[in-house]
Protein backbone atom coordinates (compact mmCIF):
# COMPACT_ATOMS: atom_id res chain seq x y z
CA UNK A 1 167.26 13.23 21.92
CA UNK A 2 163.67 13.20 21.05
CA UNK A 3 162.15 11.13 24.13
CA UNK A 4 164.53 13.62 26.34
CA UNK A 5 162.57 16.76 24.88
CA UNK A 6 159.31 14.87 25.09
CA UNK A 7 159.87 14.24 28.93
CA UNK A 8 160.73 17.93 29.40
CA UNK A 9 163.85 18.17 30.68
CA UNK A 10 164.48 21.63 30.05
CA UNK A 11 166.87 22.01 27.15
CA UNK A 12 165.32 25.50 26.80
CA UNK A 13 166.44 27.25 29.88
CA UNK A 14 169.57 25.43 30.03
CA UNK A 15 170.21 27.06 25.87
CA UNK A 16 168.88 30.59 27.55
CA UNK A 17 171.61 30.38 30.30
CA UNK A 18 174.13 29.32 28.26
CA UNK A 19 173.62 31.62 25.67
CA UNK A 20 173.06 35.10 27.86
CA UNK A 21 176.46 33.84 29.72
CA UNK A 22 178.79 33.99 26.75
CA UNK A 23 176.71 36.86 25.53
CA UNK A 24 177.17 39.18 28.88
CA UNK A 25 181.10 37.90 28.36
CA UNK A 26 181.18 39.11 24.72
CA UNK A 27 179.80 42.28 26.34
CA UNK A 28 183.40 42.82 27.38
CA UNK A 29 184.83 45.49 25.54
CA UNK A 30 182.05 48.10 26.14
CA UNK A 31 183.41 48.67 29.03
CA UNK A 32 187.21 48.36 28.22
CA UNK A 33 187.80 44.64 29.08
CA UNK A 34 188.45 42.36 25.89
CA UNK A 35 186.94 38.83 27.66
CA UNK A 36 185.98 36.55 24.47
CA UNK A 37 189.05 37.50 22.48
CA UNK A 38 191.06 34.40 22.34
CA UNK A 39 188.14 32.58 20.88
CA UNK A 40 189.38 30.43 17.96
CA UNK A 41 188.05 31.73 14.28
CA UNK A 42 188.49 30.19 11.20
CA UNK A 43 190.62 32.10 8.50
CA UNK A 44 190.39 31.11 4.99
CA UNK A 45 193.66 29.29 4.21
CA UNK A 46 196.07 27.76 1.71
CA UNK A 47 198.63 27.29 4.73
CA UNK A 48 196.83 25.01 7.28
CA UNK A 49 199.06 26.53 10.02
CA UNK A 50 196.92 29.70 9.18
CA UNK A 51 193.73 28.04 9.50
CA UNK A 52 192.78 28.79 13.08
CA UNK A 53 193.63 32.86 14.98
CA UNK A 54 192.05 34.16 18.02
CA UNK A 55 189.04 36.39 17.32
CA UNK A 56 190.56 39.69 18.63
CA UNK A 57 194.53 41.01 17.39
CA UNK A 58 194.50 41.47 21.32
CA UNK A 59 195.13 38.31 21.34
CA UNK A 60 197.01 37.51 18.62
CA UNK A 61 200.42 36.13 20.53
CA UNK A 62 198.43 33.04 21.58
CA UNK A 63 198.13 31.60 18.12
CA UNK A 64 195.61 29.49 16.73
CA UNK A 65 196.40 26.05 18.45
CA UNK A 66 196.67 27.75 21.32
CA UNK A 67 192.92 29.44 21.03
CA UNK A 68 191.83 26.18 19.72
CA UNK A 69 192.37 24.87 22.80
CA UNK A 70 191.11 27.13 25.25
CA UNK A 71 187.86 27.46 22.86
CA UNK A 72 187.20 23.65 23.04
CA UNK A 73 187.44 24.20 26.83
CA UNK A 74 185.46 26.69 27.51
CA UNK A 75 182.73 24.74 25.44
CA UNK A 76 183.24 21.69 27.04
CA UNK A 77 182.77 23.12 30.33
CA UNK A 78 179.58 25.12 29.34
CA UNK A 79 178.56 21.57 27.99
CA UNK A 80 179.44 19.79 31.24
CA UNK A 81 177.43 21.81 32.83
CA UNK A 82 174.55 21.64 31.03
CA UNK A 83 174.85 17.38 30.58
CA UNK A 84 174.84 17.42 34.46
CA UNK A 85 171.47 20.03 34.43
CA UNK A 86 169.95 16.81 32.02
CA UNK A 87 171.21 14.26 34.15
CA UNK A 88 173.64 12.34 31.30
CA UNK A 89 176.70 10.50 32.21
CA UNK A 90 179.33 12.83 32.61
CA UNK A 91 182.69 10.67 31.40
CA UNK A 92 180.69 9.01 28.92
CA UNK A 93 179.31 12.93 27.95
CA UNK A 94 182.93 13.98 27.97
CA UNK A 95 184.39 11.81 26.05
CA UNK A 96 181.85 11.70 23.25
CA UNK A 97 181.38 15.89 22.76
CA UNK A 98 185.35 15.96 22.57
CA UNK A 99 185.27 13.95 19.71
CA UNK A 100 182.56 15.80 18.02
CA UNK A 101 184.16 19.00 18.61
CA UNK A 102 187.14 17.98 16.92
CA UNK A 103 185.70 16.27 13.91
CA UNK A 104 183.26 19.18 13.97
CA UNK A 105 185.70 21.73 13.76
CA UNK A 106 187.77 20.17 11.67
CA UNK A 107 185.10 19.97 8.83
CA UNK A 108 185.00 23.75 9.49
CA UNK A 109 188.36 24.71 8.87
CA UNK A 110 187.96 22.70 5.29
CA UNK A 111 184.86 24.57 4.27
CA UNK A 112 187.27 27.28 5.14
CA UNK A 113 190.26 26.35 2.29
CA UNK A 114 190.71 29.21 -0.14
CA UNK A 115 189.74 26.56 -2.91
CA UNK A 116 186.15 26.22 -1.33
CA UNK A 117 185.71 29.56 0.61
CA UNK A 118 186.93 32.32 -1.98
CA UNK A 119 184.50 34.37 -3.81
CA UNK A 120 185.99 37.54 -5.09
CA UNK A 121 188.42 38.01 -7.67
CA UNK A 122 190.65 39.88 -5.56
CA UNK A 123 190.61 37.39 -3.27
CA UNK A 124 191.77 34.67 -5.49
CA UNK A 125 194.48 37.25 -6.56
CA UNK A 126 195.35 37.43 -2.66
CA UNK A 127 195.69 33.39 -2.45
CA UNK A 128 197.25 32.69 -5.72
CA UNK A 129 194.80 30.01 -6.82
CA UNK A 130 193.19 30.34 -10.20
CA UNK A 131 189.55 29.34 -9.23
CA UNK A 132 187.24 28.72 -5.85
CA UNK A 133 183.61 26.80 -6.09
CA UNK A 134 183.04 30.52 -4.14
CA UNK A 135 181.08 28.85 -0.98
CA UNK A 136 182.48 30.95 1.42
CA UNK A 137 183.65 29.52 5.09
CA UNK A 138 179.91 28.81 5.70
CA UNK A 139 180.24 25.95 3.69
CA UNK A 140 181.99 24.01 6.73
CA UNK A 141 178.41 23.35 7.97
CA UNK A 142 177.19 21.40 4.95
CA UNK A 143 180.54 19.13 4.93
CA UNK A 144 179.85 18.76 8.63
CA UNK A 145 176.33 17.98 8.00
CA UNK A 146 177.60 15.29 5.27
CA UNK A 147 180.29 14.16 8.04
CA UNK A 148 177.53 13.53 10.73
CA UNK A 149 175.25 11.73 7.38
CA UNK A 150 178.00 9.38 7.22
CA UNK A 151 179.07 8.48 10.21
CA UNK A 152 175.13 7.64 10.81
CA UNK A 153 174.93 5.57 8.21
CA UNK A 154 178.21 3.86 7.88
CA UNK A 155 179.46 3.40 11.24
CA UNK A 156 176.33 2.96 13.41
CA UNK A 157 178.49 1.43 16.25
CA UNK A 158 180.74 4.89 16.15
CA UNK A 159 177.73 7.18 15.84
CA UNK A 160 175.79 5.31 18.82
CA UNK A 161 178.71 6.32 20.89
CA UNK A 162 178.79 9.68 19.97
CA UNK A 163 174.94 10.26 20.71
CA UNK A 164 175.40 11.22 24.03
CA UNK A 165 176.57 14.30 23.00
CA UNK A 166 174.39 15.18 19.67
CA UNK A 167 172.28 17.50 21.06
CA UNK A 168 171.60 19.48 18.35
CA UNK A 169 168.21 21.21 19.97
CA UNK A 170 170.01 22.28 22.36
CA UNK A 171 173.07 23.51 20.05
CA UNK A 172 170.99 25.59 18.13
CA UNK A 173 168.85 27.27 20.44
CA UNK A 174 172.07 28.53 22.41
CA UNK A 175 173.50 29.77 18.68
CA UNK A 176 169.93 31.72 18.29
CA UNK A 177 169.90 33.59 22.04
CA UNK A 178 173.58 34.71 21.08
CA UNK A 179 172.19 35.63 17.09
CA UNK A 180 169.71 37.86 19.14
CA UNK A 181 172.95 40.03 19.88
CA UNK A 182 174.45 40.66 16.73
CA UNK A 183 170.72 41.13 15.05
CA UNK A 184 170.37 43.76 17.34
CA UNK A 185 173.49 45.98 16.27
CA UNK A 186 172.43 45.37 12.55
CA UNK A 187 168.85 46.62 13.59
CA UNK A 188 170.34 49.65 15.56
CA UNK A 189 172.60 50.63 11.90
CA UNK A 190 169.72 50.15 9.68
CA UNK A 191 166.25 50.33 11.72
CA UNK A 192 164.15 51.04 8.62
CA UNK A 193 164.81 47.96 6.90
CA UNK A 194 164.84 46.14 10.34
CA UNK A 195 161.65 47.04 10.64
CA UNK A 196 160.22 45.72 7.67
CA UNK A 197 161.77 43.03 7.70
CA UNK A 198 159.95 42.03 11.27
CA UNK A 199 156.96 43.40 10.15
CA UNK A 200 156.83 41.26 6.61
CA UNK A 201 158.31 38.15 8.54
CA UNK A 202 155.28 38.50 11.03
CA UNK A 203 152.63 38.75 8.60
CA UNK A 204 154.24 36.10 6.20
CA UNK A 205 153.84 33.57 9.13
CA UNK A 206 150.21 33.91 9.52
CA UNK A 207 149.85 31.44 6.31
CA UNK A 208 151.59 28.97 8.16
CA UNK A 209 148.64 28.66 10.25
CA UNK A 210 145.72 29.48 8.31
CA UNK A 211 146.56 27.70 5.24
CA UNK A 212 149.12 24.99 5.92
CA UNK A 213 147.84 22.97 8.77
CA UNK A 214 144.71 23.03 7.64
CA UNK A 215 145.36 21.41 4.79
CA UNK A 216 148.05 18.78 5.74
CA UNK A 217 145.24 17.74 8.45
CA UNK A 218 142.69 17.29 5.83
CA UNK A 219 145.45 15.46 3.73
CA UNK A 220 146.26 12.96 6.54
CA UNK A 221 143.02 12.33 7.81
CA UNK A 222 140.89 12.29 4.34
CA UNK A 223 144.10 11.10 1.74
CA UNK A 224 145.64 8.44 4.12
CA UNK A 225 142.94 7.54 6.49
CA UNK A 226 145.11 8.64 10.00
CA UNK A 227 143.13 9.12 12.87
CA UNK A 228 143.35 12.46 14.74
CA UNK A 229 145.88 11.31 17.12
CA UNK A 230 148.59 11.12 14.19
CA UNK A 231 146.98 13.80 12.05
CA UNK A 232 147.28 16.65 14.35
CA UNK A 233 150.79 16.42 14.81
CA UNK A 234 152.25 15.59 11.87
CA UNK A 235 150.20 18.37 10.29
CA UNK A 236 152.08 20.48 13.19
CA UNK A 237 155.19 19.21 12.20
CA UNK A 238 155.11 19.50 8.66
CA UNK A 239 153.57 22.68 8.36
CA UNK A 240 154.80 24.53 11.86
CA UNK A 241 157.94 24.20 13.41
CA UNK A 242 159.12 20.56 12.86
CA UNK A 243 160.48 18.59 16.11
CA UNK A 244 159.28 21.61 18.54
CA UNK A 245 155.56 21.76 16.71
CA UNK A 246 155.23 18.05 16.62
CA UNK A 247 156.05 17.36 20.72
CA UNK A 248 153.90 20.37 21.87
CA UNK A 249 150.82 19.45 19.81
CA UNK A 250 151.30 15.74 20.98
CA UNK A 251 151.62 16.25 24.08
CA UNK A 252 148.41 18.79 24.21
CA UNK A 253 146.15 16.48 23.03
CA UNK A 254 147.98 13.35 24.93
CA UNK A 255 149.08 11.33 22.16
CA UNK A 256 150.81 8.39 22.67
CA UNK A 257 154.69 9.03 23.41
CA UNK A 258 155.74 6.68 19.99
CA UNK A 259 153.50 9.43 17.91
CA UNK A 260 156.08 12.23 18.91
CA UNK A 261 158.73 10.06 18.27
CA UNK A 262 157.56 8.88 14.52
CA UNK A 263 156.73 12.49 13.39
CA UNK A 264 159.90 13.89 14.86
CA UNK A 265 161.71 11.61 13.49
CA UNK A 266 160.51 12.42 9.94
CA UNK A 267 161.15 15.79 10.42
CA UNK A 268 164.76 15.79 10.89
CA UNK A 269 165.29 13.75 7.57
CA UNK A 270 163.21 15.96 5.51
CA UNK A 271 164.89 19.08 7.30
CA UNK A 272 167.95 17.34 5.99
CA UNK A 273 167.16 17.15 2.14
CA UNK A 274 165.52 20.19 2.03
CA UNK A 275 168.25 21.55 3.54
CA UNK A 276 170.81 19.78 0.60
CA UNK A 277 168.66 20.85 -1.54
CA UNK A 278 166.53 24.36 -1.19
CA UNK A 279 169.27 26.51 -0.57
CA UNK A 280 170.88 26.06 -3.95
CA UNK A 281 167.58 25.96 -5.24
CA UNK A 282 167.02 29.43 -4.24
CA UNK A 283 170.78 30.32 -4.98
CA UNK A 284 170.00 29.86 -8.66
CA UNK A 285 166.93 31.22 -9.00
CA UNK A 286 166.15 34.09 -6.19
CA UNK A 287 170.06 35.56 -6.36
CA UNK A 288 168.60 38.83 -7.30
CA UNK A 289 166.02 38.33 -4.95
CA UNK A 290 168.25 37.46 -1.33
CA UNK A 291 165.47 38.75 0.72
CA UNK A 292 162.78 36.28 -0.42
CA UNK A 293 165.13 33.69 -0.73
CA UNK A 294 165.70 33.93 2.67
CA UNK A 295 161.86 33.98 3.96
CA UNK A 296 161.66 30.98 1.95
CA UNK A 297 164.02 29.44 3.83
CA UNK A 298 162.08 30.07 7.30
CA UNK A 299 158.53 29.46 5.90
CA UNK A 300 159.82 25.81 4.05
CA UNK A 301 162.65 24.13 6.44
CA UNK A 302 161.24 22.61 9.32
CA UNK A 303 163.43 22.72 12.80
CA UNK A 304 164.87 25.21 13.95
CA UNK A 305 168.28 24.01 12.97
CA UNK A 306 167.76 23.32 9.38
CA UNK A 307 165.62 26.54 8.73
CA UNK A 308 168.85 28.66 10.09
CA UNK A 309 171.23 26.87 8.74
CA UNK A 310 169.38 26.80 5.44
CA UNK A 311 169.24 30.56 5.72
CA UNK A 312 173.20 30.35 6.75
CA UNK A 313 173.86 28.80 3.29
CA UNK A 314 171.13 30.27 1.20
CA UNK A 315 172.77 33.71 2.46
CA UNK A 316 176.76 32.65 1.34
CA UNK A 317 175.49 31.09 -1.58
CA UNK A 318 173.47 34.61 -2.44
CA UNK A 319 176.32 36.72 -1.52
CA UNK A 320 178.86 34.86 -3.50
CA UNK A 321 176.66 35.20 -6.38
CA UNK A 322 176.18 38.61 -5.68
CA UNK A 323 179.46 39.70 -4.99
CA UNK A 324 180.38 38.22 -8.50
CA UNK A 325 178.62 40.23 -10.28
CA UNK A 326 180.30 43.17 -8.42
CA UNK A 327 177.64 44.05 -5.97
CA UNK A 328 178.55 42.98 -2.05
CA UNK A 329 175.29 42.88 0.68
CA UNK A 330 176.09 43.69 4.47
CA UNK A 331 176.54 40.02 5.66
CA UNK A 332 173.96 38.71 8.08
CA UNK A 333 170.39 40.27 6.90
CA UNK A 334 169.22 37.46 5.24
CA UNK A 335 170.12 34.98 8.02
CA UNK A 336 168.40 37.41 10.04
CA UNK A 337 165.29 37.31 7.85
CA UNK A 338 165.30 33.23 7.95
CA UNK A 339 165.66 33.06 11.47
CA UNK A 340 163.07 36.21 12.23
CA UNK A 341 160.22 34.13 10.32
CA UNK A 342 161.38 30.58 12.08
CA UNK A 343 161.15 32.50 15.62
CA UNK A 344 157.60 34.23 15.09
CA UNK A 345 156.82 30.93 13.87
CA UNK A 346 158.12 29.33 17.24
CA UNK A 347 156.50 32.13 19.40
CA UNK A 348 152.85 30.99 18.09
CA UNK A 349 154.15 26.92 18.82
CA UNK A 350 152.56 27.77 22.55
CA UNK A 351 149.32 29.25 21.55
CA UNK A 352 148.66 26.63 19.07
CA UNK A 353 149.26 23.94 21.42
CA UNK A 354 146.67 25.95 24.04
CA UNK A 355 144.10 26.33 21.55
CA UNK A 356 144.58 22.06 20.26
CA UNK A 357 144.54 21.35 23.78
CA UNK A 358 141.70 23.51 24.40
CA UNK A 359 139.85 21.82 21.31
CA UNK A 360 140.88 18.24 22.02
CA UNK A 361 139.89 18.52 26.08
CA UNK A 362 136.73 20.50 25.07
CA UNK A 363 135.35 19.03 22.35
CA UNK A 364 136.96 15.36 20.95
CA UNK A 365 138.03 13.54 23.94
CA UNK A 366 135.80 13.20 27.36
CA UNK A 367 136.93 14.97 30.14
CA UNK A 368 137.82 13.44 33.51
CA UNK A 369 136.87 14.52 36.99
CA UNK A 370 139.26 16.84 37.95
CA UNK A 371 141.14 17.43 34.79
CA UNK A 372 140.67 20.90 34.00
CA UNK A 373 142.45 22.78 31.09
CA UNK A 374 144.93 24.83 32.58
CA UNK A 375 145.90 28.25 31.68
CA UNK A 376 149.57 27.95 32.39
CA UNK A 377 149.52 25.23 28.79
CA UNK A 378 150.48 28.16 26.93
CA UNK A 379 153.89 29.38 29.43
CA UNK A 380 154.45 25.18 29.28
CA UNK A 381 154.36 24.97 25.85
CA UNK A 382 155.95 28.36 25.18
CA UNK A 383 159.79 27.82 23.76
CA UNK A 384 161.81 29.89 26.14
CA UNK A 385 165.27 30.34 24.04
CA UNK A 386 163.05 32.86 22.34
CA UNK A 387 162.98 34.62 25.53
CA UNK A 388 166.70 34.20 25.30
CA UNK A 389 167.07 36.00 21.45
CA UNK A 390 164.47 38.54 22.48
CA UNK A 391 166.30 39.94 26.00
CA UNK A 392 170.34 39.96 24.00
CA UNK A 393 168.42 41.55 20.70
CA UNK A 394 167.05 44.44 22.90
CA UNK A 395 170.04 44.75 25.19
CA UNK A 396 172.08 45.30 21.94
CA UNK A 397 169.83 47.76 19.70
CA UNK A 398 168.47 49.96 23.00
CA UNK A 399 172.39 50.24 24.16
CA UNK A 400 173.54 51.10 20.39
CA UNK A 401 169.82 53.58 19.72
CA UNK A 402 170.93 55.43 23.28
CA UNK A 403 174.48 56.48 22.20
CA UNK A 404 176.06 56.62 18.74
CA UNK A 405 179.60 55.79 21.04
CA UNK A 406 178.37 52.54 21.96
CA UNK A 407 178.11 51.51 18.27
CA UNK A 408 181.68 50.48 17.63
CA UNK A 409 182.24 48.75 20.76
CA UNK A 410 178.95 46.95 20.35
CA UNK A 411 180.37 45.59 17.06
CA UNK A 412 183.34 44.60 18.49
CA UNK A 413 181.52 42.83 21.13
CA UNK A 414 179.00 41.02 18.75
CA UNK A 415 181.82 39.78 16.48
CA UNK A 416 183.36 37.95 19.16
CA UNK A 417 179.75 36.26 20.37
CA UNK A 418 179.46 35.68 16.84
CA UNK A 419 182.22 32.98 16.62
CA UNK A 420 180.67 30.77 19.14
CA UNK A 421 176.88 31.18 17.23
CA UNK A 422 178.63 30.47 14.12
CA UNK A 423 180.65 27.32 16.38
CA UNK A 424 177.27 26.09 17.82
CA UNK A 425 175.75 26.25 14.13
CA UNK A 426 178.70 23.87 13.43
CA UNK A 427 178.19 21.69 16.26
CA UNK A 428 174.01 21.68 15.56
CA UNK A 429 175.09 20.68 11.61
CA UNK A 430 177.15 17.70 12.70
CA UNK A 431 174.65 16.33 15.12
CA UNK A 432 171.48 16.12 13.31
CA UNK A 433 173.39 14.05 10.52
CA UNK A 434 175.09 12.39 13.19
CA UNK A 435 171.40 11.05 14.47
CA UNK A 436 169.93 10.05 10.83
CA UNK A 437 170.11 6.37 10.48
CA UNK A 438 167.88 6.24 7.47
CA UNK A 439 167.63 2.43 7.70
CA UNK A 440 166.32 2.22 11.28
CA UNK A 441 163.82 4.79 10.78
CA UNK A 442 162.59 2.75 7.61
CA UNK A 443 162.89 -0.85 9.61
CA UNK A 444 159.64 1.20 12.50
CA UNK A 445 157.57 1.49 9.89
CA UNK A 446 157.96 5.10 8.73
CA UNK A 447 157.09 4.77 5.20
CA UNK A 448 153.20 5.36 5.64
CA UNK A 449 154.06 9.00 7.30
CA UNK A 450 156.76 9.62 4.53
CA UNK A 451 154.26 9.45 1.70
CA UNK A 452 151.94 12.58 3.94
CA UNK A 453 154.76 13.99 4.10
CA UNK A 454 156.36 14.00 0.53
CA UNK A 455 152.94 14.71 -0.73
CA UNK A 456 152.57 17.96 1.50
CA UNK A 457 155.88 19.30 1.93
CA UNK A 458 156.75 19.04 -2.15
CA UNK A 459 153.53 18.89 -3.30
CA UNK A 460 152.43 22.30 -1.23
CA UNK A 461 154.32 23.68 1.51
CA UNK A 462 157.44 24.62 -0.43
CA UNK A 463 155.79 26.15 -3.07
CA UNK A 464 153.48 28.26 -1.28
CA UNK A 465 156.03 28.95 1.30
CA UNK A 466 157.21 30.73 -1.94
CA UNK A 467 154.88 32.71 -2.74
CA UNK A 468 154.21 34.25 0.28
CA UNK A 469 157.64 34.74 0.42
CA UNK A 470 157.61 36.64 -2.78
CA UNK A 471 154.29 38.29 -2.06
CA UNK A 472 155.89 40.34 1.17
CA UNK A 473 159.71 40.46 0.71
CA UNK A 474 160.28 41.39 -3.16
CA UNK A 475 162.00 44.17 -3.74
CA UNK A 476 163.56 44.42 -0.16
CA UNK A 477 167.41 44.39 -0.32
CA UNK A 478 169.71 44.16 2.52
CA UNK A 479 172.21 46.94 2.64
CA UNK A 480 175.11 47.52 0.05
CA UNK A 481 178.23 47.61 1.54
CA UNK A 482 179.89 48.38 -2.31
CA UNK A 483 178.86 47.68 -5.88
């Protein structure tokens, strides 16, 4: 997955055209036509047979094996698609992304049991069960990132199989252009506290590049003696944006391909414990706080996967808590918040690789005859599923701003595209566990990079991700729906 991205193969368009085409679908009942409404959507359950129901009551005659089916269809197809747009083998692509649906999806519908998902009293009153860990649904993506974990690490021969469809890049970028959409109705309902929040996330991420790759640079090149050629990208991807941050800045100042590689590689395991880790964290200690908690989130996890799906669980977590204590926030703003911060952060990912490539051609290694910096570096370097979140967010909030009628429908709409961001999540959870073989990371001789990046991330990064965190989202509450 990570020499594919480093070669360019376009993973971002492919997640912007998959994205706006089940987004345009979802579009449906605007204009009277109901197109997404057989999509399959976990219920919580104590009857498995009651698992699984189509999205829309429109559709309820189908049942839920029935819009199982047609769901995993329509995905694979989308998937086909794009595996023939990266040139993978097809069969061999088939086969392996049906099985990882299923598993998947089945680890969804257990985060869903009433036992795990509940987190009112009433609720527990509706089921007839006397007690719930009250993790909410969301939970299926940490037991599918624990699936994918094990599967890794205990059956290498099954996971190697499977890798030609863990794609999780590509998952979650498609899951963001579609988030764009139902951020954009939210916005529309409550624009003064949409506007702070993109206003606080914007200036929170300045630290980011003022304070934390400085200082992880210094670390690697002064602390552990790396030359430039490492430094500058694990500094990217420990302080940036993870995978994304690490392959732009390599490839701007020409690192060797194995340098990508190495850093990226250490990124997705430390996404992975923060992510078991810093969402409970900030569960038991920022729960009246959901806001910050939530910033944390997209100033600390690195990838764009783990930083959303940290702010996926941080938010249930939150809201359970919350909601226990009889006070129940509008679902949704504090995933927005997370994923706001993570995509300014990604926006800047092609300026910063301009200006290193700018620095490195201009000023640390000698130029060749003919080999000019190029404006274009930045559009190169740029991520384009942001284009993707940007264009379905403004669709949404200018339709719903232009007429209060369009505000229901829009809903309606964006709770439909919603089950297949909330699916891709799933699918982007399994797969990054699914490519973590710990062992064969250690065996390339990772360890040296590890100890930069324990000593940064731990020792720094989290913690001042914090504060800033605190520093321009205390106080800011996402809306009360009761309490």
């Amino acid at each position: 997955m990570i020499t594919r991205r480093f070669e360019g193969i376009g993973e971002d368009w492919l997640a912007v055209v998959i994205g706006l085409l089940i987004f345009a679908l979802a579009l449906g009942p605007v204009v009277g036509a109901d197109l997404l409404g057989w999509a399959a959507a976990p219920k919580t359950w104590i009857e498995l047979g009651k698992a699984v129901q189509p999205a829309s009551s429109a559709y309820a005659g189908l049942g839920g094996l029935t819009a199982l089916i047609l769901t995993y269809v329509f995905v694979l197809v989308l998937m086909l698609l794009a595996a023939a747009a990266l040139g993978a083998d097809l069969r061999r692509f088939a086969a392996s992304f049906t099985v990882v649906f299923w598993l998947a999806y089945l680890c969804w519908i257990a985060g869903n049991f009433a036992y795990i998902a509940v987190t009112t009293p009433a609720d527990l009153e509706k089921f007839g069960i006397p007690w719930s860990l009250r993790l909410t649904g969301e939970s299926g993506y940490l037991i599918a990132l624990i699936a994918g974990l094990a599967i890794a690490n205990f059956l290498p021969g099954f996971a190697g199989w499977l890798r030609e469809a863990a794609r999780p890049e590509l998952f979650i970028k498609i899951a963001i252009v579609i988030l764009g959409g139902t951020l954009g109705i939210k916005a529309a309902e409550q624009i003064d506290l949409a506007s702070s929040v993109m206003f606080r996330g914007l200036a929170a991420i300045i630290e980011a590049y003022l304070i934390y790759w400085a200082v992880v640079y210094w670390v690697s090149r002064k602390w552990f003696g790396f030359s430039r050629e490492w430094a500058a990208p694990l500094a990217s991807g420990i302080s940036i944006c993870g995978v994304s941050a690490a392959i732009a800045t390599a490839a701007a100042i020409r690192a060797r391909p194995i340098v990508a590689v190495m850093v990226s590689s250490l990124v997705v395991i430390f996404a992975m414990v923060e992510l078991l880790i810093l969402p409970f964290i900030a569960a038991k200690f920022l729960s009246h706080e959901p806001m910050v908690a939530a910033a944390w989130m997209g100033l600390a996890v690195k990838t764009d996967g783990a930083a959303v799906a940290s702010g996926a669980i941080t938010e249930s977590l939150v809201l359970a808590e919350a909601a226990a204590r009889g006070t129940v926030y509008e679902k949704g703003w504090m995933l927005g918040t997370t994923t706001t911060v993570k995509i300014f952060i990604d926006i800047f990912i092609g300026v910063w690789a301009f200006i290193l490539a700018y620095i490195w051609t201009s000023y640390i290694e000698p130029r060749k005859a003919g080999d000019e910096l190029r404006s274009r570096e930045i559009w190169e370097r740029f991520p384009k599923f942001v284009l993707g979140f940007v264009a379905t967010f403004l669709v949404v909030f200018l339709i719903a701003i232009a007429s209060e009628t369009y505000v229901k429908p829009l809903g309606e709409a964006m709770k439909e595209a919603n089950v297949f961001r909330q699916l891709f999540f799933l699918l982007t959870f399994f797969t990054i566990g699914l490519l973590a073989d710990l062992r064969k990371l250690w065996q390339e001789g990772i360890g040296k990079l590890a100890a930069v990046y324990v000593v940064c991330l731990f020792g720094f990064v989290i913690w001042v991700g914090l504060l800033i965190s605190w520093i321009f989202f205390q106080g800011v509450h996402p809306p009360i729906v009761s309490g």
